[in-house]
C-alpha atoms as a PDB file:
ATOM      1  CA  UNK A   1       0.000   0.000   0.000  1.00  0.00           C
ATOM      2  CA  UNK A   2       1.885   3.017  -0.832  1.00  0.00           C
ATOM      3  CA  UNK A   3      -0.748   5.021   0.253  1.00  0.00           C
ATOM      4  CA  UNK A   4       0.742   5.047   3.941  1.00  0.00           C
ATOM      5  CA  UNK A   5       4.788   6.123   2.448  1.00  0.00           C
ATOM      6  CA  UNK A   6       2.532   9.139   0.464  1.00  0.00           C
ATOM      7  CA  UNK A   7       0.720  10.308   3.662  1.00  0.00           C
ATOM      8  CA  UNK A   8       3.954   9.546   5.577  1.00  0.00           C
ATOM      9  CA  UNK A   9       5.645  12.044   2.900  1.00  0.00           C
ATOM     10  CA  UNK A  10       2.878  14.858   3.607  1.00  0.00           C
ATOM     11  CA  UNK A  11       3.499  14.762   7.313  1.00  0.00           C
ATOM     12  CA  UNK A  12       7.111  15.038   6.511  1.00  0.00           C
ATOM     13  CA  UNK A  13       5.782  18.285   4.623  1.00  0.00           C
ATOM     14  CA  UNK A  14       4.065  19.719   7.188  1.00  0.00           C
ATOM     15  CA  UNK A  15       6.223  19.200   9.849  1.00  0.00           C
ATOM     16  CA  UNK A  16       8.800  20.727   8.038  1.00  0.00           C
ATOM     17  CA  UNK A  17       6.580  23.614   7.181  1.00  0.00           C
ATOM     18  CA  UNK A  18       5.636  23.937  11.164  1.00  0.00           C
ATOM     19  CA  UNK A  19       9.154  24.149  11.861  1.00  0.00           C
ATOM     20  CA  UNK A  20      10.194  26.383   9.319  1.00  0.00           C
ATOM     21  CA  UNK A  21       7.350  29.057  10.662  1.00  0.00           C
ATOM     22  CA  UNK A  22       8.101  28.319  14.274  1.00  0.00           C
ATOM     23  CA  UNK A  23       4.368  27.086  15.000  1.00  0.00           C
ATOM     24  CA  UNK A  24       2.772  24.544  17.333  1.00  0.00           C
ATOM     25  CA  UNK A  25       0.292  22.392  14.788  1.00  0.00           C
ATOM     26  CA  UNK A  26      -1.755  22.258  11.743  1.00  0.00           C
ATOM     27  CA  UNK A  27      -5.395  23.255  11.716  1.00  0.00           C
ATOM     28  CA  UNK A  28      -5.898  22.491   8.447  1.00  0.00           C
ATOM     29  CA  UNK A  29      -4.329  20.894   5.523  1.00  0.00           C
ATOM     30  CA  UNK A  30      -5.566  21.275   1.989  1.00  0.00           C
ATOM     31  CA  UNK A  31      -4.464  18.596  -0.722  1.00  0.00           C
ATOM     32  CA  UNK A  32      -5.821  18.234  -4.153  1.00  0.00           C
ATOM     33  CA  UNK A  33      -5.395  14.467  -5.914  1.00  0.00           C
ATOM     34  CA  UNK A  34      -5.885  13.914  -9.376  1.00  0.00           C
ATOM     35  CA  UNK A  35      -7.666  11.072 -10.665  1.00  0.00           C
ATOM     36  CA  UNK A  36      -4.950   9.404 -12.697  1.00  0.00           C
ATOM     37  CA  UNK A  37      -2.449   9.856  -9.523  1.00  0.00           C
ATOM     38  CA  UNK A  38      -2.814   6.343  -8.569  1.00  0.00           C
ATOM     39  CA  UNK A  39      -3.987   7.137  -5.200  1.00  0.00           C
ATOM     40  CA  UNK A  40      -6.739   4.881  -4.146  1.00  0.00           C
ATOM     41  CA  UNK A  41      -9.028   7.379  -1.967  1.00  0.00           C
ATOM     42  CA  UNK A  42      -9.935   4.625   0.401  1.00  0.00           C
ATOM     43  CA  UNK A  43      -6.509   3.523   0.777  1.00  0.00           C
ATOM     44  CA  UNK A  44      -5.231   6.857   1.850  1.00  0.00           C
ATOM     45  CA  UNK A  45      -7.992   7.858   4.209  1.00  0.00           C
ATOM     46  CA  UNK A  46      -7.107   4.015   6.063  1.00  0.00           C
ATOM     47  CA  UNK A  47      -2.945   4.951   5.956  1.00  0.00           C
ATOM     48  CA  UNK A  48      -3.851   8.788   6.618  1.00  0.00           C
ATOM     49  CA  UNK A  49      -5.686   7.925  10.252  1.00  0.00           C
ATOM     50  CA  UNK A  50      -2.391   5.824  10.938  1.00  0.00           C
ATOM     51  CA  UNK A  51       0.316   8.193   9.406  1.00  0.00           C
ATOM     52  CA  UNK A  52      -0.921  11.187  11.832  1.00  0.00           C
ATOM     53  CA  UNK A  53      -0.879   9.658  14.781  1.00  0.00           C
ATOM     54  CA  UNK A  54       1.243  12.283  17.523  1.00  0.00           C
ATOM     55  CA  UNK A  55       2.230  14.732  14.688  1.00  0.00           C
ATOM     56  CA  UNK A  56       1.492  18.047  14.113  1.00  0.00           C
ATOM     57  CA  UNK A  57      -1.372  17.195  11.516  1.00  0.00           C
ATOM     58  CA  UNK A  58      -2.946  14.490  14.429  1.00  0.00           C
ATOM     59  CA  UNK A  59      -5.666  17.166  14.689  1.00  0.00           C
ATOM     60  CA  UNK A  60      -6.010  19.587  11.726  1.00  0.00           C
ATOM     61  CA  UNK A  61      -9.195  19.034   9.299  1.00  0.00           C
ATOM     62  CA  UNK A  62      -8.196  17.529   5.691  1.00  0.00           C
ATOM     63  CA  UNK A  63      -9.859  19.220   3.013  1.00  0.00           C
ATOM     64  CA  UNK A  64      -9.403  16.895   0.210  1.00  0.00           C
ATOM     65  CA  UNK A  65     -10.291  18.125  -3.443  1.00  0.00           C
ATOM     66  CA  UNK A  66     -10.215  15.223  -6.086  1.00  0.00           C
ATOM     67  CA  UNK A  67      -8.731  16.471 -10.050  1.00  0.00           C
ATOM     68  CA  UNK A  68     -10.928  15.412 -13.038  1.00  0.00           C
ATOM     69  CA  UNK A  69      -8.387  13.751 -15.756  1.00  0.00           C
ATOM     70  CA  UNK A  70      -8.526  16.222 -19.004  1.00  0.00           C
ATOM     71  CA  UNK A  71      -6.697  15.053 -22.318  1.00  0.00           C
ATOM     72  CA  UNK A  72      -6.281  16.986 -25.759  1.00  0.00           C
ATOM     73  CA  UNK A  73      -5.855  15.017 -28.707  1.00  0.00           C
ATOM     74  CA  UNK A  74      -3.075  15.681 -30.477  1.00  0.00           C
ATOM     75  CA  UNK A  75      -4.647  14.672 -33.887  1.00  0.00           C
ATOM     76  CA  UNK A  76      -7.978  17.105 -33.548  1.00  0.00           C
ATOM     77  CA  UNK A  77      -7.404  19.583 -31.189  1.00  0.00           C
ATOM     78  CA  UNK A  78     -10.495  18.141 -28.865  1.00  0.00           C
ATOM     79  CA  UNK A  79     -10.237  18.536 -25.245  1.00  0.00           C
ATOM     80  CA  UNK A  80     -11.851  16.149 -23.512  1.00  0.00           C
ATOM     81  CA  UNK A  81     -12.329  13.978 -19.848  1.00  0.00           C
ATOM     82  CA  UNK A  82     -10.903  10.796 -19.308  1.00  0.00           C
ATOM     83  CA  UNK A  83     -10.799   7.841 -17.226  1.00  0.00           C
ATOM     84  CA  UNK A  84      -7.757   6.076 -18.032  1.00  0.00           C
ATOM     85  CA  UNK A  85      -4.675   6.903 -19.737  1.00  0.00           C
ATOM     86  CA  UNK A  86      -5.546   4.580 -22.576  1.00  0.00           C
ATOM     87  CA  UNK A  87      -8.647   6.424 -23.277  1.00  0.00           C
ATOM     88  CA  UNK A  88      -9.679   7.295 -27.058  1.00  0.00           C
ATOM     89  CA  UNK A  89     -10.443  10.837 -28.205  1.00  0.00           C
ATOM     90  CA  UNK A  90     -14.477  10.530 -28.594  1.00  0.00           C
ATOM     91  CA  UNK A  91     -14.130  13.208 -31.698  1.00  0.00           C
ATOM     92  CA  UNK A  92     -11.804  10.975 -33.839  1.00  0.00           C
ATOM     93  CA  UNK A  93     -11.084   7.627 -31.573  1.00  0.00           C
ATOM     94  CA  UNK A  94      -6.793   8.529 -31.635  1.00  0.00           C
ATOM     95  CA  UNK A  95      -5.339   7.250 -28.935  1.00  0.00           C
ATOM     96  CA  UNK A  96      -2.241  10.561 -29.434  1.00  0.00           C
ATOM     97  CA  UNK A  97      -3.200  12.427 -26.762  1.00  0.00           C
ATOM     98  CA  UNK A  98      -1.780  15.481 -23.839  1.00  0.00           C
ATOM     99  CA  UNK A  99      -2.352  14.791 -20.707  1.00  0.00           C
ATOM    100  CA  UNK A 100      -4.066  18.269 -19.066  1.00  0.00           C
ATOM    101  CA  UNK A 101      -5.038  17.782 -15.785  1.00  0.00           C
ATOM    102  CA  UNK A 102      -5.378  14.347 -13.701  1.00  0.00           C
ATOM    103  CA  UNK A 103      -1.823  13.092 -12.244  1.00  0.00           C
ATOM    104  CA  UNK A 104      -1.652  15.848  -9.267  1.00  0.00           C
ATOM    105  CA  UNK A 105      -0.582  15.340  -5.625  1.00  0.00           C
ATOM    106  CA  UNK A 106      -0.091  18.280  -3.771  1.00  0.00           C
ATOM    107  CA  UNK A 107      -0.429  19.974  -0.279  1.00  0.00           C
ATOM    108  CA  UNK A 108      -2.325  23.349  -1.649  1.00  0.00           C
ATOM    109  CA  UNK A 109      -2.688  24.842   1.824  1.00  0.00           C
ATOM    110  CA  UNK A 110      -1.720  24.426   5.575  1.00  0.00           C
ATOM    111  CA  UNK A 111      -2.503  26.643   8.458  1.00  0.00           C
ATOM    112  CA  UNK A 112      -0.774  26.410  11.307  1.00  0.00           C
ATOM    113  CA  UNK A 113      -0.705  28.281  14.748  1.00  0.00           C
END
């Protein structure tokens, strides 16, 4: 499960981040996933309970925002949603596409005190 080495890696980020701004704790983290990250949302909220445990995020609210995967084709132009990387374009059915939007991890926001 790497879920648990990923939430592991974002109390690293905080605690870093509490350090760095001489605070106490978190009171809220913000993260936004994309869909095509690989994260199992499940997964992470089971490792996330575990990971926090006596850290500075042990009792700060997630806010969690979950990234729609976007392509454009590189043979039309179309932009389009998708659910897999092997996804056709639904205007022409290539399979030559950009990958938009749909692979992030990222800790948008903390607040600390």
């Amino acid at each position: 499960m790497h879920e648990l080495s990923i939430a592991m890696s974002i109390v690293d980020i905080a605690e870093q981040e509490v350090k760095k701004n001489n605070a106490a704790e978190v009171i809220e983290i913000e993260l936004e996933i994309g869909k095509l990250s690989g994260i199992e949302p499940y997964a992470l909220d089971f490792a996330w309970d575990q990971a926090i445990l006596e850290t500075v995020l042990e009792h700060a609210k997630r806010k969690t925002r979950y990234i729609e995967a976007r392509a454009k084709c590189q043979d039309c132009g179309n932009e389009f949603e998708i659910d897999n990387f092997y996804d056709e374009c639904p205007s022409c059915q290539s399979y030559m596409k950009e990958l938009l939007s749909g692979k992030e991890l990222r800790v948008k926001s903390l607040t600390v005190i």
